[in-house]
Protein backbone atom coordinates (compact mmCIF):
# COMPACT_ATOMS: atom_id res chain seq x y z
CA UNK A 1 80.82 99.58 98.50
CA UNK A 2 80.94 99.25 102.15
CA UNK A 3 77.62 100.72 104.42
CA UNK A 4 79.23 104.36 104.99
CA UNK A 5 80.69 104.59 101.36
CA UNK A 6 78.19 106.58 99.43
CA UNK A 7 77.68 107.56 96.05
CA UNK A 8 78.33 111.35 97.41
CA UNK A 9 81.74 109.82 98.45
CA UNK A 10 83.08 109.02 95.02
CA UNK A 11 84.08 110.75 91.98
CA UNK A 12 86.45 110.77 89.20
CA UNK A 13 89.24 112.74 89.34
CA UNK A 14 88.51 116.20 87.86
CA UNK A 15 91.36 116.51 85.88
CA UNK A 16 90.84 112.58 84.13
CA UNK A 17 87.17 113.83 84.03
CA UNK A 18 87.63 116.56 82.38
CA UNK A 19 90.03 114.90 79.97
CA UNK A 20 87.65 112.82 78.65
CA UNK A 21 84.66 115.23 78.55
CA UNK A 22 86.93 117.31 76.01
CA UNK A 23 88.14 114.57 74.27
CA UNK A 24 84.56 113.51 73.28
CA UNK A 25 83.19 117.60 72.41
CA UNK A 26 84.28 119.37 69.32
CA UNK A 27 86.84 122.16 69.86
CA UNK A 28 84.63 125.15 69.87
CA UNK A 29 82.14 123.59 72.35
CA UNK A 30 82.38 124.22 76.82
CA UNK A 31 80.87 122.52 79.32
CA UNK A 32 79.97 124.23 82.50
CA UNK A 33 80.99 123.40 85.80
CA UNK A 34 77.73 121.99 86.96
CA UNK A 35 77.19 120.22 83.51
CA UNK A 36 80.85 118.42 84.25
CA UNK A 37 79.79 117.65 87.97
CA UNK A 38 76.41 116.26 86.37
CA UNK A 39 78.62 114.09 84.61
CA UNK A 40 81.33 112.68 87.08
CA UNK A 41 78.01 111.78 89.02
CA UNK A 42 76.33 109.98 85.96
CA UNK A 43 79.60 108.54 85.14
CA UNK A 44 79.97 107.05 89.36
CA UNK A 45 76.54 106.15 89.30
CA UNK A 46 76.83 104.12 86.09
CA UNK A 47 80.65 102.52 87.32
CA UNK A 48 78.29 101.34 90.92
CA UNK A 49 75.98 99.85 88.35
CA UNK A 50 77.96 98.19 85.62
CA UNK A 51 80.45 96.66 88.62
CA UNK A 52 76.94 95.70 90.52
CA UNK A 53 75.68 93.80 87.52
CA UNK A 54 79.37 92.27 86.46
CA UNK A 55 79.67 90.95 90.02
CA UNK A 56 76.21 88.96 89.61
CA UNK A 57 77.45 87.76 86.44
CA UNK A 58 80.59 86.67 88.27
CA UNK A 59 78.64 84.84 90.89
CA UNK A 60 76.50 83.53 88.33
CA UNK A 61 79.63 81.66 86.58
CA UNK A 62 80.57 80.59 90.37
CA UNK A 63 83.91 82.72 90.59
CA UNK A 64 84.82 85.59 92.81
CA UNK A 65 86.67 87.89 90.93
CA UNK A 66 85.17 89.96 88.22
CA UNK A 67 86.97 88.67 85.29
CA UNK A 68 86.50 90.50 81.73
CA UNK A 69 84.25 88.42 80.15
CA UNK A 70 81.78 89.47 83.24
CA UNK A 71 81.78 93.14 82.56
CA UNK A 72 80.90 92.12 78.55
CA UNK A 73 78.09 90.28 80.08
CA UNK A 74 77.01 93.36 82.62
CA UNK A 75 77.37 95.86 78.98
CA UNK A 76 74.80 92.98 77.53
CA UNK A 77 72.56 92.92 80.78
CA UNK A 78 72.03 96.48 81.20
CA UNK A 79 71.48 97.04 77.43
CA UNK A 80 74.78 98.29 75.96
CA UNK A 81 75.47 95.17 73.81
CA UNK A 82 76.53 97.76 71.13
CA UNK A 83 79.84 99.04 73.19
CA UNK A 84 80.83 95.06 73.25
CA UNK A 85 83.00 95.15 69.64
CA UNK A 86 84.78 98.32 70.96
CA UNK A 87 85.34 97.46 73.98
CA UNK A 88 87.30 94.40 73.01
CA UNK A 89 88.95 96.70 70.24
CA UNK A 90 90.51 99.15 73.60
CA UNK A 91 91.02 95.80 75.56
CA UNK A 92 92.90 93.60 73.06
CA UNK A 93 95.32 97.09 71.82
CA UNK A 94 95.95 97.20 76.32
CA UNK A 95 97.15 94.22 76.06
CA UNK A 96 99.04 94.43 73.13
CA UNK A 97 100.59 97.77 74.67
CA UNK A 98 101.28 95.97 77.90
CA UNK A 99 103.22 92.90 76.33
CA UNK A 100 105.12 95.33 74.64
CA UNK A 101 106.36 97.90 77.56
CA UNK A 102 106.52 94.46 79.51
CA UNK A 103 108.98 93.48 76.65
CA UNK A 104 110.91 96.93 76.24
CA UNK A 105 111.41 96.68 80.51
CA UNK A 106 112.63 93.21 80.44
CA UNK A 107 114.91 93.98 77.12
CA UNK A 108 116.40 96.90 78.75
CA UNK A 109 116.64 95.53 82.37
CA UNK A 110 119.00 92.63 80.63
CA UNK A 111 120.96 95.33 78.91
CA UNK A 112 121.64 97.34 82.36
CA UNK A 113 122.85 93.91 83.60
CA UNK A 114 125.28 93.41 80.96
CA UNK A 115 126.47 96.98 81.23
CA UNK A 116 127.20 96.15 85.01
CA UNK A 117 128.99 92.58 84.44
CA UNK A 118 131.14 94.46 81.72
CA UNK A 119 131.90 97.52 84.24
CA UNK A 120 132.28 95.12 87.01
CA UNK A 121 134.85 92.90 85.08
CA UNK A 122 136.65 96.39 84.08
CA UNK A 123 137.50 97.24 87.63
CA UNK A 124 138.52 93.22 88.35
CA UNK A 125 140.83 94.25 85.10
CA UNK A 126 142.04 97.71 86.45
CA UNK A 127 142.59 96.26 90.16
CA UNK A 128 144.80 93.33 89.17
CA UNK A 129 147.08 95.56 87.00
């Protein structure tokens, strides 16, 4: 964060926020408004910390850039070794999911080319009759 960023500055979006807070309540359960502000401010204030902690463990391994095996080590450094197993769960089904739209895109971007060559050799057809 830069000097005139504060933690007043950020927060979550409200609708992503409040997305997530419903997602982990049962149905019949609420949340007031100052209950879901409480949160997007725990929820900042722990994001500040867990980067914080990831970028020392970043430094520590003599690289820049936060890489993922940094923010494992900030879950273990601030005590939440137990999200570790999950977290690698989410991470490794991203990837999967990413390889795959990256592989759907590239399928049908070759498809759309073919389509064109075949349309463009239709009018070379059509032009010379």
């Amino acid at each position: 964060m830069s000097d005139t960023t504060t933690i007043e500055d950020l927060d979550f979006p409200k609708a992503v926020l409040t997305r997530v807070i419903k997602s982990s309540l049962p149905e019949n359960i609420s949340i007031q408004k100052e209950a879901r502000h409480g949160v997007s401010k725990a929820a900042t204030v722990f994001v500040s910390y867990l980067a914080a902690t990831a970028n020392d463990c970043a430094r520590e391994s003599g690289h820049k850039t936060i890489m993922t095996n940094d923010v494992l080590k900030a879950l273990e450094a601030v005590g939440l070794a137990d999200f570790i197993d999950r977290l690698k769960t989410d991470l490794d089904a991203f990837v999967a999911r990413s390889k795959e739209k990256k592989k759907t895109t590239a399928t049908a971007d070759e498809e759309e080319e073919v389509e064109e060559e075949e349309e463009s050799a239709m009018d070379v057809d059509e032009s010379s009759d």
